[in-house]
N, C-alpha and C. Protein backbone atom coordinates (compact mmCIF):
# COMPACT_ATOMS: atom_id res chain seq x y z
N UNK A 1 40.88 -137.32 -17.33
CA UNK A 1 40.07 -138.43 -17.79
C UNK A 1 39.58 -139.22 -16.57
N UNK A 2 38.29 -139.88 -16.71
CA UNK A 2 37.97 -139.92 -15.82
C UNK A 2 38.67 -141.68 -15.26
N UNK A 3 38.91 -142.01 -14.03
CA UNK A 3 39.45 -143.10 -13.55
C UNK A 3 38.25 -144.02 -13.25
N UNK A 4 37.96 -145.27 -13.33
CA UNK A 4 37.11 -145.95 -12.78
C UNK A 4 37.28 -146.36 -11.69
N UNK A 5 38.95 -146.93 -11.30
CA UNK A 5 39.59 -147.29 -9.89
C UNK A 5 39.10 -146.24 -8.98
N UNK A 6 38.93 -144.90 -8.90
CA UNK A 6 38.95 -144.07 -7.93
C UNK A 6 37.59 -143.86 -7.05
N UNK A 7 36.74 -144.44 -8.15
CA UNK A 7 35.10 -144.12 -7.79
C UNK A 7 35.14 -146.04 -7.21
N UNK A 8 35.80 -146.82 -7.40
CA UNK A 8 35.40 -148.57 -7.15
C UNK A 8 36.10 -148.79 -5.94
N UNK A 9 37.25 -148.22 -5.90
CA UNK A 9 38.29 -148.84 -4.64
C UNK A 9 37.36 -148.45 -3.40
N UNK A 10 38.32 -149.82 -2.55
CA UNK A 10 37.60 -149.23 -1.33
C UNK A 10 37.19 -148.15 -0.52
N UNK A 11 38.52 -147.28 -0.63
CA UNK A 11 38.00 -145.77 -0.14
C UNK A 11 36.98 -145.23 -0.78
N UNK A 12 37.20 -145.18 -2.00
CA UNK A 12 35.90 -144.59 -3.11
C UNK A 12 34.64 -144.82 -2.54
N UNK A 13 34.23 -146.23 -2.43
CA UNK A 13 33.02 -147.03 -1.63
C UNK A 13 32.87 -146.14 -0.54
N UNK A 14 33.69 -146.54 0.08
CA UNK A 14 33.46 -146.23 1.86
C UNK A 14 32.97 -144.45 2.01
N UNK A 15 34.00 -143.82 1.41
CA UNK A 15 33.23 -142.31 1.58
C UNK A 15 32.32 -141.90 0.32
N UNK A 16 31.34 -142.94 -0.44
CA UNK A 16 30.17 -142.85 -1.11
C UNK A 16 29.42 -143.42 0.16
N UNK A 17 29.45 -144.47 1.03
CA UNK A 17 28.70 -144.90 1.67
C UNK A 17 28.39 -143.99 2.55
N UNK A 18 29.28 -142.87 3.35
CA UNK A 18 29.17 -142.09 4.59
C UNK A 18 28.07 -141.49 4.10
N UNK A 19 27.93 -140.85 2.53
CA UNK A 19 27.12 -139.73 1.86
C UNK A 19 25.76 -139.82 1.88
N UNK A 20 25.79 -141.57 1.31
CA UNK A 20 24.46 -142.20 1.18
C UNK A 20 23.77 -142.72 2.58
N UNK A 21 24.75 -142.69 3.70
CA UNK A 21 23.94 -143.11 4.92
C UNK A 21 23.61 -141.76 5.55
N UNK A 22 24.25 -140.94 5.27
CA UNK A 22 23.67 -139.63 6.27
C UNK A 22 22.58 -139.09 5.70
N UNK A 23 22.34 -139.32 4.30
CA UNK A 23 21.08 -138.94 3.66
C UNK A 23 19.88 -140.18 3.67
N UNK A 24 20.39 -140.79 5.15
CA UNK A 24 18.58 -141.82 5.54
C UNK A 24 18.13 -142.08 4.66
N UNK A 25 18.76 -143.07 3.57
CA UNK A 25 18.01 -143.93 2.56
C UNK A 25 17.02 -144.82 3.01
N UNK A 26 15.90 -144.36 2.12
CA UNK A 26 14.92 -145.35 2.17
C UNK A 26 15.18 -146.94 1.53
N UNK A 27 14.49 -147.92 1.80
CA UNK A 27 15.02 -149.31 1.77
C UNK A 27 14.69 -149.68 0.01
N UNK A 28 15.40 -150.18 -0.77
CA UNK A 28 15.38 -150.03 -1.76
C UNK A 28 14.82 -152.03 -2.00
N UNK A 29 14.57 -152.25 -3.93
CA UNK A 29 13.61 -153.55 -3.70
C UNK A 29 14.55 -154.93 -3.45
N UNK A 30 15.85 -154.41 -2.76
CA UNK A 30 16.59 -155.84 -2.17
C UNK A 30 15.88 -155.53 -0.48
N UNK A 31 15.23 -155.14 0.22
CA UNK A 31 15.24 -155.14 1.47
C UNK A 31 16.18 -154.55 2.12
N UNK A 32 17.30 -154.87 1.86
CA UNK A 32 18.39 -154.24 2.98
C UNK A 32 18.46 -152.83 3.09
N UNK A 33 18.07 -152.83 4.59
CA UNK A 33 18.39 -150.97 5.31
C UNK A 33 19.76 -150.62 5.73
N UNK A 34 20.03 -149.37 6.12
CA UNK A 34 21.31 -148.90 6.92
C UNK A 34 21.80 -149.32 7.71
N UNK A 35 21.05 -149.89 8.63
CA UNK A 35 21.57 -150.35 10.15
C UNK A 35 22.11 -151.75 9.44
N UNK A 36 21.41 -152.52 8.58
CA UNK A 36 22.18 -153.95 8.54
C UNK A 36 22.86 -153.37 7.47
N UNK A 37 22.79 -152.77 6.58
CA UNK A 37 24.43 -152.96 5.77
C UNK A 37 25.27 -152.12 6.69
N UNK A 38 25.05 -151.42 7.58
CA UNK A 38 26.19 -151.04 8.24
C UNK A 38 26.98 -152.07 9.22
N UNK A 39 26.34 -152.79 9.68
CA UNK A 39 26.46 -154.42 11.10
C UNK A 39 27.60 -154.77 9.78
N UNK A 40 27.69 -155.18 8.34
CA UNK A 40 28.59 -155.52 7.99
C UNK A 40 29.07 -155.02 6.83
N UNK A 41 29.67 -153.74 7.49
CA UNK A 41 30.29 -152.59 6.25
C UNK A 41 31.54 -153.05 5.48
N UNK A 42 32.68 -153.50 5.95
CA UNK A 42 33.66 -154.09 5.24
C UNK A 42 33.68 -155.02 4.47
N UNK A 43 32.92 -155.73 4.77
CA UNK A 43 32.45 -156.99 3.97
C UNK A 43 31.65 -156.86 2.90
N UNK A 44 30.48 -155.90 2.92
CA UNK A 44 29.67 -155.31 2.02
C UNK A 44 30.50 -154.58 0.74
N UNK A 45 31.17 -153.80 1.61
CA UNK A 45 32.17 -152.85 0.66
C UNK A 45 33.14 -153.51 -0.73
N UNK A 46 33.64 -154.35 0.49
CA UNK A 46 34.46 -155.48 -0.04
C UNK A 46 33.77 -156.27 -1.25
N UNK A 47 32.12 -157.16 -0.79
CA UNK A 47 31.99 -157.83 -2.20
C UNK A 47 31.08 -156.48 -3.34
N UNK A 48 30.82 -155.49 -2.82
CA UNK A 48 30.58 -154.67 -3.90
C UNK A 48 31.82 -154.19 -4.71
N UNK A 49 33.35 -154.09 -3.82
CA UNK A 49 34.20 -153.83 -4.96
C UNK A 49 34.49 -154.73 -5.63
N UNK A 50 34.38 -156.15 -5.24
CA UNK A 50 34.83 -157.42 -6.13
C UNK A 50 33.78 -157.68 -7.70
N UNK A 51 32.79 -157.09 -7.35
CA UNK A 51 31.66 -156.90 -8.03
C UNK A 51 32.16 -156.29 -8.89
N UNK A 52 32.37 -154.89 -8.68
CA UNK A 52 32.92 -153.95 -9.79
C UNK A 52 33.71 -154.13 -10.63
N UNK A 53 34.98 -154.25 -9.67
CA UNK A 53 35.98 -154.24 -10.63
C UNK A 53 36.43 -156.17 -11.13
N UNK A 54 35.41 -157.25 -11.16
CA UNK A 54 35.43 -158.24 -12.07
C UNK A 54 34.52 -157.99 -12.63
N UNK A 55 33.46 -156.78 -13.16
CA UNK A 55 32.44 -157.04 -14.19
C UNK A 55 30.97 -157.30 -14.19
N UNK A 56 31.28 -157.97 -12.69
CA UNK A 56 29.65 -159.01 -12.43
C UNK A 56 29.16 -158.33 -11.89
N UNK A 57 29.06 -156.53 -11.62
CA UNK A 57 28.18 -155.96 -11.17
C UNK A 57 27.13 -155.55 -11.77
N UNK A 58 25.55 -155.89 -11.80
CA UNK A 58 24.83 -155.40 -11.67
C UNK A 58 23.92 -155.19 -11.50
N UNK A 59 23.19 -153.57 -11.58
CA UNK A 59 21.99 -152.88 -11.01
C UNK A 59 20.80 -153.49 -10.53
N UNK A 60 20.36 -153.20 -9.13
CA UNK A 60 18.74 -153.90 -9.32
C UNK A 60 18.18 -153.12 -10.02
N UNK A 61 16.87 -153.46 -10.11
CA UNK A 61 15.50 -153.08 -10.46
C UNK A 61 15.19 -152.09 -9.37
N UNK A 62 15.23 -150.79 -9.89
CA UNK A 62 14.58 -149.67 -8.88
C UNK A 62 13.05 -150.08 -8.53
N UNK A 63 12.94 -149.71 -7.22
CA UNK A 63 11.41 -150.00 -6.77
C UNK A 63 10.68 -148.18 -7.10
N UNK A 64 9.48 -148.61 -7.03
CA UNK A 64 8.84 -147.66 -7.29
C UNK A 64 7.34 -146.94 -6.42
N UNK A 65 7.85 -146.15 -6.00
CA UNK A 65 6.72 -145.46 -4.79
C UNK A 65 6.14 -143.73 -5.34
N UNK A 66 5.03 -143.63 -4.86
CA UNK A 66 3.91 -142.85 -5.22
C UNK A 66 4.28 -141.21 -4.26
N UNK A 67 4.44 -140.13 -4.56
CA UNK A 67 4.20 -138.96 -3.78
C UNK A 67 3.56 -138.03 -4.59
N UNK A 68 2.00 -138.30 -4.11
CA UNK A 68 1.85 -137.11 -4.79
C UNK A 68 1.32 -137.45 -6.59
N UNK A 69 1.50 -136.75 -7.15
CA UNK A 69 1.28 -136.73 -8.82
C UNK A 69 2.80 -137.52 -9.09
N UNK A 70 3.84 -138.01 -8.13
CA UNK A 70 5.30 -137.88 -8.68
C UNK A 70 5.38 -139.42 -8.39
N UNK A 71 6.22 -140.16 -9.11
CA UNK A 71 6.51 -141.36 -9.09
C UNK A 71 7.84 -141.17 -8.66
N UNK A 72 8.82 -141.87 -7.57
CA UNK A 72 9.72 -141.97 -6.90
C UNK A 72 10.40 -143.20 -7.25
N UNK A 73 11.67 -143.47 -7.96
CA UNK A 73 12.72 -144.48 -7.78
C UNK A 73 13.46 -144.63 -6.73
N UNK A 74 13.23 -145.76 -6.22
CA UNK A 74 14.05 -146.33 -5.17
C UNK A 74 15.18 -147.11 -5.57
N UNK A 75 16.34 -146.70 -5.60
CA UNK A 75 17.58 -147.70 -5.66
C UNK A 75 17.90 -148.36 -4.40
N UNK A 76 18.46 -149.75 -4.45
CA UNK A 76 19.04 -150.23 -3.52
C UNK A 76 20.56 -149.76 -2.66
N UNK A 77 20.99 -149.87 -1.77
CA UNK A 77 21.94 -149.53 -0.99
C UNK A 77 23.20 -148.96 -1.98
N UNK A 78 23.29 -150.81 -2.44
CA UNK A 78 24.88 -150.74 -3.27
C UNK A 78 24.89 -150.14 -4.33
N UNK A 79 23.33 -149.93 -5.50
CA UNK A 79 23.23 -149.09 -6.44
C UNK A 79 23.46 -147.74 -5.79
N UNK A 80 23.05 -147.11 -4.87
CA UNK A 80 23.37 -145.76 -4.42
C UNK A 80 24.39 -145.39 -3.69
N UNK A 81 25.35 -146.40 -3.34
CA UNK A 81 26.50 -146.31 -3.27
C UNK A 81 27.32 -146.48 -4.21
N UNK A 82 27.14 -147.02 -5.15
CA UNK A 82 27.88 -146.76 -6.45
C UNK A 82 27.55 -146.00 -7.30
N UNK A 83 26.10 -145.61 -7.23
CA UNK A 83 25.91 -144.27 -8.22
C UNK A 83 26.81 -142.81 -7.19
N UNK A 84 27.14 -142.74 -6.38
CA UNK A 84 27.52 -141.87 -5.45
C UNK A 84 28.56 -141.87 -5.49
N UNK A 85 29.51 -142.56 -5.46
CA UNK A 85 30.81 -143.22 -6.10
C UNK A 85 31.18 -142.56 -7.10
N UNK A 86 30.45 -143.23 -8.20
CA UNK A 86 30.97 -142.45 -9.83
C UNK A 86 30.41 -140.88 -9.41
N UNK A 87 29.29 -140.55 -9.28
CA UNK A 87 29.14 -139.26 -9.31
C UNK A 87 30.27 -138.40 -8.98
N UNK A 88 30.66 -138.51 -8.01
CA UNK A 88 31.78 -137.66 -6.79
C UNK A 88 32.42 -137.68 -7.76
N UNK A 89 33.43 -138.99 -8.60
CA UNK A 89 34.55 -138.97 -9.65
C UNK A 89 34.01 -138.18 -11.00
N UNK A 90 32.76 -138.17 -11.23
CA UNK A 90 33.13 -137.70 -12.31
C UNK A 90 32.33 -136.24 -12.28
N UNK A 91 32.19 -135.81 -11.49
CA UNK A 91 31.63 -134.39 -11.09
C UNK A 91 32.86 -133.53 -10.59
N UNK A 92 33.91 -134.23 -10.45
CA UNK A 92 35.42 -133.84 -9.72
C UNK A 92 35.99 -133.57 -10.95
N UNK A 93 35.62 -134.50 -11.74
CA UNK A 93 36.54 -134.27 -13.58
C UNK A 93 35.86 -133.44 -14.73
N UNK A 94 34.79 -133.11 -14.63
CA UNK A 94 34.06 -132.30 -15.18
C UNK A 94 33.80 -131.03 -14.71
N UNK A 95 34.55 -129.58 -15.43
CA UNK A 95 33.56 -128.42 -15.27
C UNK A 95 32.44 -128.17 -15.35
N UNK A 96 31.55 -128.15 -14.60
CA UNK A 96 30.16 -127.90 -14.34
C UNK A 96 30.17 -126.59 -14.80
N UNK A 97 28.94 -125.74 -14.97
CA UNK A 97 28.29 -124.38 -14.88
C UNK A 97 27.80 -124.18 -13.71
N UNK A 98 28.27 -122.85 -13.03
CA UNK A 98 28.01 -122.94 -12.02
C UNK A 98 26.27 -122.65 -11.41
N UNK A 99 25.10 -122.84 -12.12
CA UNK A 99 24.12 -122.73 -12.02
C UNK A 99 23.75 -124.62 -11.57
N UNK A 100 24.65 -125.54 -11.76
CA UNK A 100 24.36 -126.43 -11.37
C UNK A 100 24.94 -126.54 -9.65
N UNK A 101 23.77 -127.51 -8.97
CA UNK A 101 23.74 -127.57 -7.64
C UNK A 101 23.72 -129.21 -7.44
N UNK A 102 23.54 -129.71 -8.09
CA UNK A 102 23.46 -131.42 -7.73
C UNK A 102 24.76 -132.03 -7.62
N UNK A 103 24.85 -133.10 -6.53
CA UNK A 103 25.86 -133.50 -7.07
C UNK A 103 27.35 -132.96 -7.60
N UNK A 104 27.70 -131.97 -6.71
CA UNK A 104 28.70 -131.09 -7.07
C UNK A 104 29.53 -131.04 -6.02
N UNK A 105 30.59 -130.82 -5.51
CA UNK A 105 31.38 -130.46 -4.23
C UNK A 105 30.84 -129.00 -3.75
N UNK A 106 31.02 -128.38 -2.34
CA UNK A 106 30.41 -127.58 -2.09
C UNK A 106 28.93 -127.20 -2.70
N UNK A 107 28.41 -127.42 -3.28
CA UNK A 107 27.36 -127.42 -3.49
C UNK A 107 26.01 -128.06 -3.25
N UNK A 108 24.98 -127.48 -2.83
CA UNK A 108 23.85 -128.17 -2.74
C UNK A 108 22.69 -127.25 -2.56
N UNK A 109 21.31 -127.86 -2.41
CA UNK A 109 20.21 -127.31 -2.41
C UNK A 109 20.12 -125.70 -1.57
N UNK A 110 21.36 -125.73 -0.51
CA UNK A 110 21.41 -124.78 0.03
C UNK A 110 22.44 -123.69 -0.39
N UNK A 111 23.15 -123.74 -1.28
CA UNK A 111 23.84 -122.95 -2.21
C UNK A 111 23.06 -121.94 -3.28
N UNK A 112 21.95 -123.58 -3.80
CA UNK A 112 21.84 -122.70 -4.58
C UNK A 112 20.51 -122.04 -4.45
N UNK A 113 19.81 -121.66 -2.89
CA UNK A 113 18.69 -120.66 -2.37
C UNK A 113 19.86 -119.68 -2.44
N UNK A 114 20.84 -119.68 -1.51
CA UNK A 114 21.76 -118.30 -1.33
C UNK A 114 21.88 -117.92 -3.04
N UNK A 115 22.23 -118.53 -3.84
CA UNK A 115 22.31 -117.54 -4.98
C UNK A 115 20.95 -117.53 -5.83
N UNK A 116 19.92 -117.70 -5.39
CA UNK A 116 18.95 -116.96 -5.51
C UNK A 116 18.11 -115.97 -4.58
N UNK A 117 18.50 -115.65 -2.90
CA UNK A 117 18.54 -114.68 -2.36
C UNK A 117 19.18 -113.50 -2.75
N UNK A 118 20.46 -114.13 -3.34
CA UNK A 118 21.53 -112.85 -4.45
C UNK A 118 20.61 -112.30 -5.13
N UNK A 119 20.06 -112.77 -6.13
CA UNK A 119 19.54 -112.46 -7.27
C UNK A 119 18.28 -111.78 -7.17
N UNK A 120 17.48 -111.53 -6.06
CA UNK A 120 16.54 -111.59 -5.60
C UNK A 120 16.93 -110.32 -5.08
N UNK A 121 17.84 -109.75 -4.11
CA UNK A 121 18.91 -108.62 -3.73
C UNK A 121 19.14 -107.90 -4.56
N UNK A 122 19.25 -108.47 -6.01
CA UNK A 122 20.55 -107.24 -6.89
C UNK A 122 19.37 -106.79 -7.66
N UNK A 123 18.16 -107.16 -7.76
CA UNK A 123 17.05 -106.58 -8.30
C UNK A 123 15.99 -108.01 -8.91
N UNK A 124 16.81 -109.34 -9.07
CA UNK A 124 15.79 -109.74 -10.23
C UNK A 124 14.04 -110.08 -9.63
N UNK A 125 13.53 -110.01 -10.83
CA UNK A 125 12.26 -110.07 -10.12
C UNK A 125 11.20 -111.10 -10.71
N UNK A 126 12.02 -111.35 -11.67
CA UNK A 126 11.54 -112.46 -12.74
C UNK A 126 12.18 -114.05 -12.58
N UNK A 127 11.16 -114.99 -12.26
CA UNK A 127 12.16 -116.39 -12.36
C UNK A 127 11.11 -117.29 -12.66
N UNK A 128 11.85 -118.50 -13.02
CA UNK A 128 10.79 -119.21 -13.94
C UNK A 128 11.22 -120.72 -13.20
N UNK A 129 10.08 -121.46 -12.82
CA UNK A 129 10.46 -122.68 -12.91
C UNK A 129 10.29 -124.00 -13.61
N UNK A 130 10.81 -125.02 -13.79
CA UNK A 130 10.54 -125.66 -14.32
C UNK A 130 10.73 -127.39 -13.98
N UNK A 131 10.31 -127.94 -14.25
CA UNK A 131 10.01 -129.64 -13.55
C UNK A 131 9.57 -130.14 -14.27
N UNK A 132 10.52 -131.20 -15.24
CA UNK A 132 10.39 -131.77 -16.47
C UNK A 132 9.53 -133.09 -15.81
N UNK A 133 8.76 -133.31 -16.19
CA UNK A 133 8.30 -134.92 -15.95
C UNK A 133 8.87 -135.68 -16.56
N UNK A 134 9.06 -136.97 -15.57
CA UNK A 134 9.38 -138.33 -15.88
C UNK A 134 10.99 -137.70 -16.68
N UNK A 135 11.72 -136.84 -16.11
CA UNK A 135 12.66 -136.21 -16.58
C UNK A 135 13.78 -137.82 -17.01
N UNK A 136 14.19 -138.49 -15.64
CA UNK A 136 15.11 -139.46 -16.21
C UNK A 136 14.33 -140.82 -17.16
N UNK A 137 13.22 -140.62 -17.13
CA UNK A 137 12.99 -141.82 -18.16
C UNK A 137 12.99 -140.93 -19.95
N UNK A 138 13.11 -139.84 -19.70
CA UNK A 138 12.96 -139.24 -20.97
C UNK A 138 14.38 -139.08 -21.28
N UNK A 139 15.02 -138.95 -20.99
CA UNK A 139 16.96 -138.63 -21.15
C UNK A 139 17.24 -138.99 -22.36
N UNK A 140 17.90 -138.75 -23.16
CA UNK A 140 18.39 -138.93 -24.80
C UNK A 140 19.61 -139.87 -24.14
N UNK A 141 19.37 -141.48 -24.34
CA UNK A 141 20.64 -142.05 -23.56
C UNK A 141 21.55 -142.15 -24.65
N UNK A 142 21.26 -142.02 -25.83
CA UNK A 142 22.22 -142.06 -26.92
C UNK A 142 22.99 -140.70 -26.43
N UNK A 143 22.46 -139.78 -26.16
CA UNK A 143 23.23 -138.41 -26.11
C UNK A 143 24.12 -138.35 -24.98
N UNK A 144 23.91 -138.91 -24.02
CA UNK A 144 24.34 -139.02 -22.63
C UNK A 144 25.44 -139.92 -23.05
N UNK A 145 25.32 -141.24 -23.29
CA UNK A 145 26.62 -141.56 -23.61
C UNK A 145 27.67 -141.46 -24.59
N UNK A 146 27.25 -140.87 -25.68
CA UNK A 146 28.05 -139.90 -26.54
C UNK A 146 28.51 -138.66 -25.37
N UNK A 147 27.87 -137.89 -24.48
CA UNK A 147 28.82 -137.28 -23.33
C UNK A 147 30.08 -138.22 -22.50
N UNK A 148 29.74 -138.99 -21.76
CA UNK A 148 29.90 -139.96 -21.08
C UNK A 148 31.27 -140.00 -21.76
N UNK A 149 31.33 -140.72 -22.84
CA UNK A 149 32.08 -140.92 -23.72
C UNK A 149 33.49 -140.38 -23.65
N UNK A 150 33.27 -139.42 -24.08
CA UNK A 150 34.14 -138.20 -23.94
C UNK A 150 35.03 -137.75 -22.60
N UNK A 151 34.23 -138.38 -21.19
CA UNK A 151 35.44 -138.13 -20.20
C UNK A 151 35.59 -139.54 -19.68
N UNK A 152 35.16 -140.47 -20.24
CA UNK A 152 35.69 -142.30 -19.98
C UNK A 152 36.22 -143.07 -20.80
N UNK A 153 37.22 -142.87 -21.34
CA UNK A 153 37.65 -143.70 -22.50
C UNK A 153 37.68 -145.13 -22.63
N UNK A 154 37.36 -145.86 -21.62
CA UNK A 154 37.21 -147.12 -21.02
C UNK A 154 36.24 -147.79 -21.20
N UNK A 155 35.79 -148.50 -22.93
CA UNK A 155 34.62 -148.57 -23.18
C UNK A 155 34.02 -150.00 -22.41
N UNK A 156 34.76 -150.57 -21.23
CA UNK A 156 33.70 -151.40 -20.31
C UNK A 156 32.93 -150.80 -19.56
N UNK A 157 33.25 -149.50 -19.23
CA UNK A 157 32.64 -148.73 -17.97
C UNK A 157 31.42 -148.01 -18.55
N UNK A 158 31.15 -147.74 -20.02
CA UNK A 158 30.40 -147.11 -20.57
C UNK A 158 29.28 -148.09 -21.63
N UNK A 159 28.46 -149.00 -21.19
CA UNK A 159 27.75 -150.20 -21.77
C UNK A 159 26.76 -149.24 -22.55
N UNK A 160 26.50 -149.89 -24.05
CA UNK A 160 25.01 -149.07 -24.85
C UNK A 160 24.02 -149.75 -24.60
N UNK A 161 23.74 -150.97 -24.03
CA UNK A 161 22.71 -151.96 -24.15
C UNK A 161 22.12 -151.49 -22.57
């Protein structure tokens, strides 16, 4: 089941933060970049866990930038350090399929070319892609947290509103 302490405590934070700084986040719509939340990492860490775990945390307003035909969400620092946070915990407590590459331990974008170089090797010759638009604004959030549900029994951690 999944823990909320494990993804909030400080360690939790701190090695979500290593994840989210080595992947050169762009500046999200609080202003603050890497270099200054790093000038005061303990302290940061610190009132983002006080945040958490009394309740009074939350989310900005994702900013929103243009590439292309694609609209881009920008989260702020501490949102992507805490979405990075829970992820790790609850991607650790959940069996995945192993066709998933996000957000997974050992896994990533470069996993999953090698197992389509495999596949590509053992004969296949057929593949299909696909790129849902506006994929997370379309999400069935009723359905998601009816998932959700199921590995957090902790109905503060899981809000419907």
């Amino acid at each position: 089941m999944f823990e909320f302490e494990r993804a909030t405590n400080i360690t939790g934070l701190h090695n979500a933060w290593q994840k989210v700084s080595r992947n050169n986040s762009a500046i999200g719509v609080d202003g603050i970049d890497l270099s200054y939340y790093r000038s005061n990492l303990s302290n940061n860490l610190r009132t983002l866990n006080t945040a958490l775990t009394s309740g009074r945390y939350e989310p900005y307003r994702e900013m929103t930038a243009h590439a292309g035909d694609r609209t881009i969400y920008i989260s702020c620092l501490d949102d992507k350090i805490v979405q990075t946070a829970l992820a790790t915990v609850l991607t650790s407590d959940i069996l995945l399929p192993q066709s998933v590459h996000g957000y997974v331990k050992n896994r990533s974008v470069f996993t999953a070319i090698k197992k389509l170089n495999n596949a590509i090797t053992n004969g296949m010759s057929e593949f299909y892609k696909a790129d849902v638009q506006s994929f997370y604004q379309n999400v069935n959030k009723h359905l998601l947290l009816k998932q959700l549900k199921q590995h957090i029994s902790d109905a503060r951690y899981v809000k419907t509103h």
